[in-house]
N, C-alpha and C. Protein backbone atom coordinates (compact mmCIF):
# COMPACT_ATOMS: atom_id res chain seq x y z
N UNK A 1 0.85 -1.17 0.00
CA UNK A 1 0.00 0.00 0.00
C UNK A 1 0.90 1.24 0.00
N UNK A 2 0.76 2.34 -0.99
CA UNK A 2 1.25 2.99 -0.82
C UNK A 2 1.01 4.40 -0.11
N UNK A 3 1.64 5.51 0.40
CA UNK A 3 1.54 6.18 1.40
C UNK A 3 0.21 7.16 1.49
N UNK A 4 0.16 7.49 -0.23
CA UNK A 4 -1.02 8.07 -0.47
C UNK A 4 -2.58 7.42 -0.04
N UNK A 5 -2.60 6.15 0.05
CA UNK A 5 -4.04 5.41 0.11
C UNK A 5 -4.17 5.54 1.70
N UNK A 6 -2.64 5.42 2.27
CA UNK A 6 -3.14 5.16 3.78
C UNK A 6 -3.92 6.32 3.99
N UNK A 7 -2.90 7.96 3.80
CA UNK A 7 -3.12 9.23 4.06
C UNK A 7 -4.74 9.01 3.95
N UNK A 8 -4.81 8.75 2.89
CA UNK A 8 -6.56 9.14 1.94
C UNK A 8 -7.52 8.42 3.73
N UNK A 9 -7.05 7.06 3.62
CA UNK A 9 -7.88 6.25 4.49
C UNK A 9 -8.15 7.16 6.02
N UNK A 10 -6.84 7.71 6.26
CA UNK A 10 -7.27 8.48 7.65
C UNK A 10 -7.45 9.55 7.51
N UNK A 11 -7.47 10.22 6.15
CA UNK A 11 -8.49 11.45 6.72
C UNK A 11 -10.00 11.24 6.44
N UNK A 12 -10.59 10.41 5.32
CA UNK A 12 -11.36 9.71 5.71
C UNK A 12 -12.25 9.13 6.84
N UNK A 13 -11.57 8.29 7.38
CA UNK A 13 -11.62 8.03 8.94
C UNK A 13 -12.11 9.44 9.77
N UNK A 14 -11.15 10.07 9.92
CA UNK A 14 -11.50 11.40 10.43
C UNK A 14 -12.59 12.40 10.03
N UNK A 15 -12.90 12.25 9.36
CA UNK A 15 -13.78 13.41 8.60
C UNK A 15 -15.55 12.09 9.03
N UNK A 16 -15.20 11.05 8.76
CA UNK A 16 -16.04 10.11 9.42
C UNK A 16 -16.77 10.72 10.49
N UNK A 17 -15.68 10.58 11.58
CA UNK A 17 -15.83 10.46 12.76
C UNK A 17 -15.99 11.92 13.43
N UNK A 18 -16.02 13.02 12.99
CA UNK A 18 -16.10 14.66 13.13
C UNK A 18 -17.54 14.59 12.45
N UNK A 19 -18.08 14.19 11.66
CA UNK A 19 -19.26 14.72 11.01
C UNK A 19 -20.41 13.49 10.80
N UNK A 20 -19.71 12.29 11.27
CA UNK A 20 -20.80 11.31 11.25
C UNK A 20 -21.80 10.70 9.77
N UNK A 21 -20.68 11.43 8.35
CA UNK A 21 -21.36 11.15 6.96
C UNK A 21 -20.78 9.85 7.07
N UNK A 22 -21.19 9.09 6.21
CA UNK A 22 -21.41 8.27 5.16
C UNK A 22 -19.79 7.83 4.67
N UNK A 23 -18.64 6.93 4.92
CA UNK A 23 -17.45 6.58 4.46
C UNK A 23 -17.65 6.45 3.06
N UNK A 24 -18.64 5.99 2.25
CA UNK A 24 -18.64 5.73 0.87
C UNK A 24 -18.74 6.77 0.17
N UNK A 25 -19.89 8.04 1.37
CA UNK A 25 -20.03 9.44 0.17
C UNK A 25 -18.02 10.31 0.35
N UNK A 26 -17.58 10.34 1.06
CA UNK A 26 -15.82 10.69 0.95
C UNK A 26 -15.38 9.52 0.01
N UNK A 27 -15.31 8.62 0.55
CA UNK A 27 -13.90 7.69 -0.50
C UNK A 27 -14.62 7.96 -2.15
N UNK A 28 -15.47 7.96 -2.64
CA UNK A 28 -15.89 8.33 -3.92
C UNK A 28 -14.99 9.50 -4.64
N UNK A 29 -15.55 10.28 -3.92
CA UNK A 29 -14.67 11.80 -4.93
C UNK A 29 -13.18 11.66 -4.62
N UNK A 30 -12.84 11.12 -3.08
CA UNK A 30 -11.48 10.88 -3.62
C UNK A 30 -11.03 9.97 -4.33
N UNK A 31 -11.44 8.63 -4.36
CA UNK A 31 -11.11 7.86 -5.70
C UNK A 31 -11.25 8.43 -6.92
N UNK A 32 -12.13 9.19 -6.65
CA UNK A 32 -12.34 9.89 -8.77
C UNK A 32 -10.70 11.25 -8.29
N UNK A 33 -10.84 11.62 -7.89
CA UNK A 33 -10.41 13.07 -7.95
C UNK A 33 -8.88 12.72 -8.05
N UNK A 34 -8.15 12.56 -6.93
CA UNK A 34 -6.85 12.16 -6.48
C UNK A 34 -6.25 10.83 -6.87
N UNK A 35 -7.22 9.64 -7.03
CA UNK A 35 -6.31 8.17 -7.63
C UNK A 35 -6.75 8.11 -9.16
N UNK A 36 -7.26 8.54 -10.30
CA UNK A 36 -7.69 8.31 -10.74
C UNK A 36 -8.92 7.40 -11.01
N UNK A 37 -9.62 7.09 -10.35
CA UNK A 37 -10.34 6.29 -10.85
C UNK A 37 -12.06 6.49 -11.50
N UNK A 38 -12.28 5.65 -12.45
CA UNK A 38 -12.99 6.15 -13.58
C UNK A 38 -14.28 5.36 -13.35
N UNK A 39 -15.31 6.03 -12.84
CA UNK A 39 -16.60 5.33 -12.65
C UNK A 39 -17.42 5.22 -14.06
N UNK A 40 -17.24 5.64 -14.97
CA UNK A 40 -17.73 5.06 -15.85
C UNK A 40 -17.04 3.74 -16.38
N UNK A 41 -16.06 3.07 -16.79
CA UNK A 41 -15.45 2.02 -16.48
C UNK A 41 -15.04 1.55 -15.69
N UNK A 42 -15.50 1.60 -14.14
CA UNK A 42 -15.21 1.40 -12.73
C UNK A 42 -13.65 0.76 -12.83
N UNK A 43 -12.84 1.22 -13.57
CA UNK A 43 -11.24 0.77 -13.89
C UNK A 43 -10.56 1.84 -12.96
N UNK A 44 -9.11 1.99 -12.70
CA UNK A 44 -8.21 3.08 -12.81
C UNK A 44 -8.06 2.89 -13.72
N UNK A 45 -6.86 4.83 -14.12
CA UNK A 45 -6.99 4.81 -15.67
C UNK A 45 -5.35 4.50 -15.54
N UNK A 46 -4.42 3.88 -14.80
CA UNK A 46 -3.42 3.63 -14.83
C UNK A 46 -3.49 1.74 -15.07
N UNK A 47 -2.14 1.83 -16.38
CA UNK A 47 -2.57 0.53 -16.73
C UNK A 47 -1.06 0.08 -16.85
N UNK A 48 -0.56 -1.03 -16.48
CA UNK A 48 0.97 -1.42 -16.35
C UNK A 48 1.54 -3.13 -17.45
N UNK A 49 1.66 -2.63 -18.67
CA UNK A 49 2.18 -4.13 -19.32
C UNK A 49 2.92 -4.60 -18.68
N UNK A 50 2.74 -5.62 -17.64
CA UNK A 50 3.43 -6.33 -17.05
C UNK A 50 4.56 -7.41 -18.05
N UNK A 51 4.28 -7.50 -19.40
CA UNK A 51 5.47 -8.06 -20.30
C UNK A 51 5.68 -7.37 -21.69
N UNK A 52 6.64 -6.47 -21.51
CA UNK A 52 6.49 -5.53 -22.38
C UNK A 52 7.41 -5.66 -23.39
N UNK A 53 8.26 -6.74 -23.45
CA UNK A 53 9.28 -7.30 -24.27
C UNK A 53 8.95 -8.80 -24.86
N UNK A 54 7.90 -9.09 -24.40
CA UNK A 54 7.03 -10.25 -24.76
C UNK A 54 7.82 -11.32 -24.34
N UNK A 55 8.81 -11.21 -23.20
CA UNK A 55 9.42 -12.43 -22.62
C UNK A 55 8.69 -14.13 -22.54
N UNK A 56 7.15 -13.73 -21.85
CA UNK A 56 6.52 -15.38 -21.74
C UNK A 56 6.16 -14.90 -22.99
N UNK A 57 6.36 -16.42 -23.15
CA UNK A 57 6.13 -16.74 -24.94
C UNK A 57 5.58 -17.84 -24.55
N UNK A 58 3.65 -17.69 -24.52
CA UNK A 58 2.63 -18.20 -24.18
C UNK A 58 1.83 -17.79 -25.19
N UNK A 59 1.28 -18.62 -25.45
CA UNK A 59 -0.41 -18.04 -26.18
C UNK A 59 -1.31 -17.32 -25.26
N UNK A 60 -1.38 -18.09 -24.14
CA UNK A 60 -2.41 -17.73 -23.08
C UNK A 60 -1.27 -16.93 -22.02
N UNK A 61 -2.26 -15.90 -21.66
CA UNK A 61 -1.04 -14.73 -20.69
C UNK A 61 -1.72 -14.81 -19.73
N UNK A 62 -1.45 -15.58 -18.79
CA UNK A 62 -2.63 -15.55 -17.55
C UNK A 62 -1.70 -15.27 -16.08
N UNK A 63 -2.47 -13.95 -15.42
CA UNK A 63 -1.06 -13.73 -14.11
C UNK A 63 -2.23 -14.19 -13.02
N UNK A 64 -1.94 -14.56 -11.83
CA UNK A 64 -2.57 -15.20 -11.49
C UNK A 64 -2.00 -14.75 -9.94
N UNK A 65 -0.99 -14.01 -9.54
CA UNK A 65 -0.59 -13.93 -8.14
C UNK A 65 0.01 -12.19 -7.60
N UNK A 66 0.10 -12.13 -6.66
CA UNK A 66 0.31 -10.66 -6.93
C UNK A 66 1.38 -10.61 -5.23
N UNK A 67 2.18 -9.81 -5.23
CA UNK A 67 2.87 -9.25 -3.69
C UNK A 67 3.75 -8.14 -4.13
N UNK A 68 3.87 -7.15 -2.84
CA UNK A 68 4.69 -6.69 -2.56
C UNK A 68 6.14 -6.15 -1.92
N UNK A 69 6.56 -5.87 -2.31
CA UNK A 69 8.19 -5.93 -1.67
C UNK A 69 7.84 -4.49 -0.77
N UNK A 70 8.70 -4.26 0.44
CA UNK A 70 9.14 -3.25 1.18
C UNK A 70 8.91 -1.82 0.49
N UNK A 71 9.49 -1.72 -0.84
CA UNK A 71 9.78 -0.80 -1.29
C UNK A 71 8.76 -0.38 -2.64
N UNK A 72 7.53 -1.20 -2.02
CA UNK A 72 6.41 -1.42 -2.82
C UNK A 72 6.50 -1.68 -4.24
N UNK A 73 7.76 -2.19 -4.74
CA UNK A 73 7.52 -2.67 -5.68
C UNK A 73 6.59 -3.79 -6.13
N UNK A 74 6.15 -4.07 -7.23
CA UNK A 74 4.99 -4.87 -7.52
C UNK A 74 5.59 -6.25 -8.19
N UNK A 75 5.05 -7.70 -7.82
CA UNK A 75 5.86 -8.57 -8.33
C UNK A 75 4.08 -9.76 -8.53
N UNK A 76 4.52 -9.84 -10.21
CA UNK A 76 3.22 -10.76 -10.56
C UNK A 76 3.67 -12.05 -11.29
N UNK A 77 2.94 -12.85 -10.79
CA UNK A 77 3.35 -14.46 -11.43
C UNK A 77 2.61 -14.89 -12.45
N UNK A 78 3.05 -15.56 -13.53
CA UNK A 78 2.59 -16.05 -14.55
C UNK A 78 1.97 -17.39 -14.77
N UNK A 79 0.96 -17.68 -14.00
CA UNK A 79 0.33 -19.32 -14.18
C UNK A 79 0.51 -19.82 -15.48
N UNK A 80 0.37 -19.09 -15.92
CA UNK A 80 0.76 -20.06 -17.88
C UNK A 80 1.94 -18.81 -17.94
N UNK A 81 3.12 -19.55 -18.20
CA UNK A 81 4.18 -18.39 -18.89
C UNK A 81 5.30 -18.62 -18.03
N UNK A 82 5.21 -19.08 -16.94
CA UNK A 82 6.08 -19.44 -16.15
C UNK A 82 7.36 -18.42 -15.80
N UNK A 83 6.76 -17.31 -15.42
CA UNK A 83 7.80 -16.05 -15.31
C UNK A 83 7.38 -14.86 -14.17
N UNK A 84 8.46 -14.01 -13.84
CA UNK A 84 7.62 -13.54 -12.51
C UNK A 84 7.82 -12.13 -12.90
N UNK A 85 6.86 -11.15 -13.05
CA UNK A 85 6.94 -9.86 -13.38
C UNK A 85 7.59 -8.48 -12.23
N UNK A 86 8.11 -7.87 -12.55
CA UNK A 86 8.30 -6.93 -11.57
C UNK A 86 8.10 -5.53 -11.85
N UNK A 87 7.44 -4.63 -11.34
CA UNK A 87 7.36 -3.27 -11.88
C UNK A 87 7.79 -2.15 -10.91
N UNK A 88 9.30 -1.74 -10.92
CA UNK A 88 10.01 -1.07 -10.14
C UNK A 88 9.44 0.36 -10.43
N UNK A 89 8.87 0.17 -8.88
CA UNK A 89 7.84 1.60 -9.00
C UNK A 89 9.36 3.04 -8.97
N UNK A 90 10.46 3.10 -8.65
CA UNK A 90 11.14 3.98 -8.77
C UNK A 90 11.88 4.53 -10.08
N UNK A 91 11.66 3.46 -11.10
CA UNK A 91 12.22 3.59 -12.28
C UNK A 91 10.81 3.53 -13.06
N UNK A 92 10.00 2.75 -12.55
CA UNK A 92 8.44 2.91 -13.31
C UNK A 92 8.64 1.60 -14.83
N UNK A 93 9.30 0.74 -14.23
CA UNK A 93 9.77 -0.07 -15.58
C UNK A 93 9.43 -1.50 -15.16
N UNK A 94 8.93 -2.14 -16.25
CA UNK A 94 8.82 -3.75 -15.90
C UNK A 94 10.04 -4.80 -16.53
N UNK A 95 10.10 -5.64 -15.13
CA UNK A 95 11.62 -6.48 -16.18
C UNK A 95 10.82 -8.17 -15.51
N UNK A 96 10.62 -8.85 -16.97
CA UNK A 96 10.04 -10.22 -16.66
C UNK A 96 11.57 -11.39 -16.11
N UNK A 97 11.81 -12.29 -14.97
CA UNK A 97 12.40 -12.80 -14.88
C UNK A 97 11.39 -14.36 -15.10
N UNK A 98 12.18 -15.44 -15.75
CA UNK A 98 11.30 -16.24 -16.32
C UNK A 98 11.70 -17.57 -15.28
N UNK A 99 11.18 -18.22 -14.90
CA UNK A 99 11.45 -19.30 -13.85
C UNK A 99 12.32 -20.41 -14.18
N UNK A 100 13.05 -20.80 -13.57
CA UNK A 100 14.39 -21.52 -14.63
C UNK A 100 14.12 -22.93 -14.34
N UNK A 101 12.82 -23.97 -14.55
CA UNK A 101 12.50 -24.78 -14.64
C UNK A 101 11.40 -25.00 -16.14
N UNK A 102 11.80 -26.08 -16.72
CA UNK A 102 11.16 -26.46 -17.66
C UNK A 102 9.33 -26.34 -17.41
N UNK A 103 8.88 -25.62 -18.31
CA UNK A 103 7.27 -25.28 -18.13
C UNK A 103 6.40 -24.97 -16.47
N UNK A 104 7.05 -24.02 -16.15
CA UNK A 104 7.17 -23.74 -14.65
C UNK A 104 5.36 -23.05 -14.63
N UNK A 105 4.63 -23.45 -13.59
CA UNK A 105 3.17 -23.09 -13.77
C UNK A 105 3.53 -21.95 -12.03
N UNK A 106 3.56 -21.03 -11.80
CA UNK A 106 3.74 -20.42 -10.68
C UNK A 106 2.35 -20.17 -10.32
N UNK A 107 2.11 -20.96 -9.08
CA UNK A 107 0.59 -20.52 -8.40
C UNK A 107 1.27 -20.11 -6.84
N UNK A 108 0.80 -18.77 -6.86
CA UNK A 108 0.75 -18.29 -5.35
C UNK A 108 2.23 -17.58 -5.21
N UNK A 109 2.39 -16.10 -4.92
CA UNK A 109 3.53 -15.25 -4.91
C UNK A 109 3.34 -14.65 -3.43
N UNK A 110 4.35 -14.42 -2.69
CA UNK A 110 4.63 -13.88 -1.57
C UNK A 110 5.63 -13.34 -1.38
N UNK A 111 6.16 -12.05 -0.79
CA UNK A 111 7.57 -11.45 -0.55
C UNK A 111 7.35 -11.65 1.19
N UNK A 112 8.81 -11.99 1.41
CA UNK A 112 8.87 -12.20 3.20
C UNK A 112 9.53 -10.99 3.51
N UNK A 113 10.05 -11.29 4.73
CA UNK A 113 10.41 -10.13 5.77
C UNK A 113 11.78 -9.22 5.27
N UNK A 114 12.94 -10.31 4.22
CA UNK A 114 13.64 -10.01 3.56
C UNK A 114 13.77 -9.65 2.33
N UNK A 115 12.49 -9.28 1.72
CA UNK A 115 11.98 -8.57 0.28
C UNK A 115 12.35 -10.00 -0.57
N UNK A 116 12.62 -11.20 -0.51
CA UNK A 116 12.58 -12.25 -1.01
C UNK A 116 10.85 -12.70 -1.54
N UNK A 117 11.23 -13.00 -2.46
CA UNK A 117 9.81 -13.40 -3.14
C UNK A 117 9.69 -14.84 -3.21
N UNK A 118 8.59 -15.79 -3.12
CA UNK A 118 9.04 -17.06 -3.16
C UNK A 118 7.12 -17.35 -4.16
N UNK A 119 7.25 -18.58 -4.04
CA UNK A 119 6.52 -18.65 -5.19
C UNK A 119 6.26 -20.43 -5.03
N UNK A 120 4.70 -20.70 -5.20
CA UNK A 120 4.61 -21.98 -5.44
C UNK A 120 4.89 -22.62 -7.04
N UNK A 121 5.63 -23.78 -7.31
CA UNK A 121 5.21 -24.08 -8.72
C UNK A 121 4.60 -25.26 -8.52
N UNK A 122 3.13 -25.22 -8.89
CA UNK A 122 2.28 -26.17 -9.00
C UNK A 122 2.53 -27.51 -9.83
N UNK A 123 3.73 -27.18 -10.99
CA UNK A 123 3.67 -28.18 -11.91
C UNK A 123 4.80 -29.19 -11.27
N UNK A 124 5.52 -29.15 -10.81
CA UNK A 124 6.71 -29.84 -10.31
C UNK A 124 6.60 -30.00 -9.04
N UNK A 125 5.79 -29.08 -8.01
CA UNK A 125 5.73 -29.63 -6.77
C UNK A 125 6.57 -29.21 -5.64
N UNK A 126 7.29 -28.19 -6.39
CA UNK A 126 8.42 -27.18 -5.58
C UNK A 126 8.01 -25.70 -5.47
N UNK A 127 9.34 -25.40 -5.08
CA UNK A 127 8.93 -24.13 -4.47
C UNK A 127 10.43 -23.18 -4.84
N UNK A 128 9.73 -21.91 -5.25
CA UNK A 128 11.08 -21.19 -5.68
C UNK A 128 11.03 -19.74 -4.99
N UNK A 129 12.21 -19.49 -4.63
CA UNK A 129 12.94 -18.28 -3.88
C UNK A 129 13.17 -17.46 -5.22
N UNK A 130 12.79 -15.97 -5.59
CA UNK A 130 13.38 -15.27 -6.23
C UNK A 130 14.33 -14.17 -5.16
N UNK A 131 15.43 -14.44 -4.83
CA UNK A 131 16.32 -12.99 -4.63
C UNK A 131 15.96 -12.18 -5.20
N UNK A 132 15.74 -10.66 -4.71
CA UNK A 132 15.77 -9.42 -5.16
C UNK A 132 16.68 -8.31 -4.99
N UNK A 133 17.84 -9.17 -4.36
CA UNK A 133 19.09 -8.46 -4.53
C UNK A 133 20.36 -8.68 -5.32
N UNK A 134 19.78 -10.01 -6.01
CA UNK A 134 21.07 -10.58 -7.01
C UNK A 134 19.79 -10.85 -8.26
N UNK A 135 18.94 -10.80 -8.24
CA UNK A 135 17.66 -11.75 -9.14
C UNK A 135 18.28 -13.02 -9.13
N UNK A 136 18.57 -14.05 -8.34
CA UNK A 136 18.84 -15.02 -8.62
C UNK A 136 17.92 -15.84 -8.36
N UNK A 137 17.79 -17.20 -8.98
CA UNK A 137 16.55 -18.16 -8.14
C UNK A 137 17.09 -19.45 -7.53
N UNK A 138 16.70 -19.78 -6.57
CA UNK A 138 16.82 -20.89 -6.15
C UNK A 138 15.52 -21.93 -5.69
N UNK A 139 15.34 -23.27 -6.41
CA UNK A 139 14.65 -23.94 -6.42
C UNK A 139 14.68 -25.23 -5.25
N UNK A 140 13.64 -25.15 -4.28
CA UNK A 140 13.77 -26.31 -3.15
C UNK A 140 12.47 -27.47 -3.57
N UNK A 141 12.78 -28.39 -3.27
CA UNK A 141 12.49 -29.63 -3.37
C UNK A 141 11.53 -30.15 -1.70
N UNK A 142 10.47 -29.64 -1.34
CA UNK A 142 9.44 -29.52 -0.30
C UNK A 142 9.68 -31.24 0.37
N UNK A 143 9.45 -31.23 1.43
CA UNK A 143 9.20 -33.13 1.85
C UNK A 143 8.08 -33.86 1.51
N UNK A 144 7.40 -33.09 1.07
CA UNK A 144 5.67 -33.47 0.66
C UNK A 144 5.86 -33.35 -1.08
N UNK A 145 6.93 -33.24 -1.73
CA UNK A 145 6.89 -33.99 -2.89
C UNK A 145 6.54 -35.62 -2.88
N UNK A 146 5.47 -35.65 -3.78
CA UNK A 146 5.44 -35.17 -5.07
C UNK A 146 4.22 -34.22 -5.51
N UNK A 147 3.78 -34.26 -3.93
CA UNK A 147 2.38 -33.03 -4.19
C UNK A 147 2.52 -31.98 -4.70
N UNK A 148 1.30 -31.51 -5.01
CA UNK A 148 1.57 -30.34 -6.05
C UNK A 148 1.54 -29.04 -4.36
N UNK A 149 1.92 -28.28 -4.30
CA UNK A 149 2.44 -27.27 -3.75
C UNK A 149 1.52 -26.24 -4.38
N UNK A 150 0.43 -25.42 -3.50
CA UNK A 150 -0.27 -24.50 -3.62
C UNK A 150 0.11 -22.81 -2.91
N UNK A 151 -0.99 -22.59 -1.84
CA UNK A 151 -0.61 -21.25 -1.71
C UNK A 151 0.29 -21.21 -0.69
N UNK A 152 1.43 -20.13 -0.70
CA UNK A 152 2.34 -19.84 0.21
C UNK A 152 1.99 -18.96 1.16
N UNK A 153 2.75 -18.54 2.53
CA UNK A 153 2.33 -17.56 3.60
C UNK A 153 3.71 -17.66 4.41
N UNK A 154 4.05 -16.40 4.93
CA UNK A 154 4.68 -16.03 5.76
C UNK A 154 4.06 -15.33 6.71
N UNK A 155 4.73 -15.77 8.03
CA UNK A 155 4.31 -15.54 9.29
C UNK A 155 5.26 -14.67 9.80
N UNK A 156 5.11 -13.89 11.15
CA UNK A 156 5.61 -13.28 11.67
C UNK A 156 7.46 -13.19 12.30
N UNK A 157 7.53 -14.81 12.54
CA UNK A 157 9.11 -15.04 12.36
C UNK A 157 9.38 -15.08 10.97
N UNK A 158 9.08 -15.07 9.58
CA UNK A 158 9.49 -15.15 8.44
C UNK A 158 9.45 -16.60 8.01
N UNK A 159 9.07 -17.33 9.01
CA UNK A 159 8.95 -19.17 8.06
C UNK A 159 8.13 -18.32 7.05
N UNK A 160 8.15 -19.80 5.85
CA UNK A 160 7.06 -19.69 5.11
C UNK A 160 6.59 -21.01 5.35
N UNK A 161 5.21 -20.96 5.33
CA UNK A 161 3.69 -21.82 4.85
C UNK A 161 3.58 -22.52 3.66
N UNK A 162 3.34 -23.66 3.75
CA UNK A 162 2.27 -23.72 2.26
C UNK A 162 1.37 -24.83 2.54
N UNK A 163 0.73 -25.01 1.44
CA UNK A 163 -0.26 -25.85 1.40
C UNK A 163 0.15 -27.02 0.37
N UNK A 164 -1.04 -28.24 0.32
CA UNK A 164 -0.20 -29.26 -1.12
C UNK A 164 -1.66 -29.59 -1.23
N UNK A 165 -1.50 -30.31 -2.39
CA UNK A 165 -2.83 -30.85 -2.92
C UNK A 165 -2.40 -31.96 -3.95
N UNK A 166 -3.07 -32.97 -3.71
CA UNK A 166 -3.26 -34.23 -4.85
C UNK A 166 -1.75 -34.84 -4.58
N UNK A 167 -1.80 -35.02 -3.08
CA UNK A 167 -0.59 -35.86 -2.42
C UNK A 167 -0.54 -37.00 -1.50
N UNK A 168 -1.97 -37.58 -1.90
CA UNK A 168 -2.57 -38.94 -0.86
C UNK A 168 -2.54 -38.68 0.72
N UNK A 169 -2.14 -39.64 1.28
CA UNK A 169 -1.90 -39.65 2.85
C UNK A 169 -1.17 -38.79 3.26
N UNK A 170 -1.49 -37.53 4.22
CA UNK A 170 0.01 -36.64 4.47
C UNK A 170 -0.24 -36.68 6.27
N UNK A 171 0.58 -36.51 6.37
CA UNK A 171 0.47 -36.24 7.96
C UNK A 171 -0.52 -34.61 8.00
N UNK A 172 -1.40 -34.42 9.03
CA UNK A 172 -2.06 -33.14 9.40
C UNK A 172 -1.14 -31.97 9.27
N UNK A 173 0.06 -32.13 10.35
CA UNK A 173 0.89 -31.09 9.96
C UNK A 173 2.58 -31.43 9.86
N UNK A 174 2.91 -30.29 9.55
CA UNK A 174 4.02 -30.46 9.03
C UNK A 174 4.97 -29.23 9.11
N UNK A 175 5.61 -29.30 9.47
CA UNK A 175 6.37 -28.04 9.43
C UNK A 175 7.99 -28.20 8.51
N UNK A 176 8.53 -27.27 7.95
CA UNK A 176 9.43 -26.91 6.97
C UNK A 176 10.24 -26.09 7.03
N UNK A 177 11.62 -25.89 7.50
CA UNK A 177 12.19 -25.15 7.49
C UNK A 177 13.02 -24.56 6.20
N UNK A 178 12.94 -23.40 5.52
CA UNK A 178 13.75 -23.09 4.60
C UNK A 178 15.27 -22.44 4.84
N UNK A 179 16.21 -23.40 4.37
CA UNK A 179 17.35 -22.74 4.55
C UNK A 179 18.20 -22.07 3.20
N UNK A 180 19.65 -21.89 3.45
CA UNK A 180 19.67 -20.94 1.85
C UNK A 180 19.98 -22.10 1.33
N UNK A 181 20.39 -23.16 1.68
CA UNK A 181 20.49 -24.62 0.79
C UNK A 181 19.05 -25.24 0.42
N UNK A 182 19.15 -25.92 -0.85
CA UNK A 182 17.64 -26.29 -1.48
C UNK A 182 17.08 -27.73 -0.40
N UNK A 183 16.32 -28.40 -0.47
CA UNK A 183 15.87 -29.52 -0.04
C UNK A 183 16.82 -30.42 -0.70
N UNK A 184 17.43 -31.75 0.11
CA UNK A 184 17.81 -32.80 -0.71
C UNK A 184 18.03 -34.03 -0.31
């Protein structure tokens, strides 16, 4: 979220709570006025090619996950295309990094406590770390292979979470520690 929406939200809030109107009749004109946004196509009018060099070389362009880094940059995953988008809000530029596994299906994007992005790949059953200080990737190998590996979560110490699906008998729980070495 960036600094402007919070601002918007508490004076909002405030103007609420001083005059007792209506939160929907304020957030309106400021959504039209100050964020752009366009009630006749209930869109914003800000629109971001997330692959602007046509890196996934897909027929079907389907993004399917969305997080943010610290520095609010924007980072989107490619369920068909197998690539992870980034749109460096300080340069205002998108650079596609493509997942370095053969037909990589990325379901579910998360950045942790260390602006690290990690990422389920549904098709293989792993799980991938994008660095955002080298772009490098590193691919781990989960104990609950050969299940397919769904949505990810980070918690307050920085573990990450996930979920699996279409992996028979699993134990209830399970816990996983990620280290900078892959699973092996």
């Amino acid at each position: 979220m960036t600094w402007q929406f919070a601002l918007g939200g508490l004076l909002i809030g405030i103007l609420v709570g001083m005059t007792g109107m209506g939160g929907g009749s304020l957030m309106t004109p400021m959504l039209i006025l100050l964020f752009g946004f366009n009630p006749k196509t209930e869109k914003f009018e800000v629109s971001i090619p997330l692959d602007p060099d046509n890196v996934v070389r897909n027929t079907i362009k389907w993004t399917q996950s969305i997080a943010f880094d610290s520095k609010d940059n924007i980072y989107v995953g490619w369920i068909m295309g197998g690539a992870l988008s980034k749109y460096d809000r300080a340069t205002k530029k998108v650079t596609v990094f493509p997942v370095p596994t053969h037909n990589a299906i990325v379901y579910g994007v998360i950045a942790d406590r260390n602006d690290n992005i990690w990422m389920a790949l549904w098709d293989s059953g792993n799980i991938a770390k994008f660095d955002t200080t080298n772009n490098e990737w590193t691919i781990f190998t989960p104990p609950t292979y050969p299940g397919h590996v769904r949505r990810l979560n980070v918690d307050a110490q920085n573990n990450i979470w996930f979920g699996i699906w279409a992996a028979g008998n699993r134990a209830a729980k399970s816990r996983c520690t990620f280290s900078s070495k892959p699973f092996g």
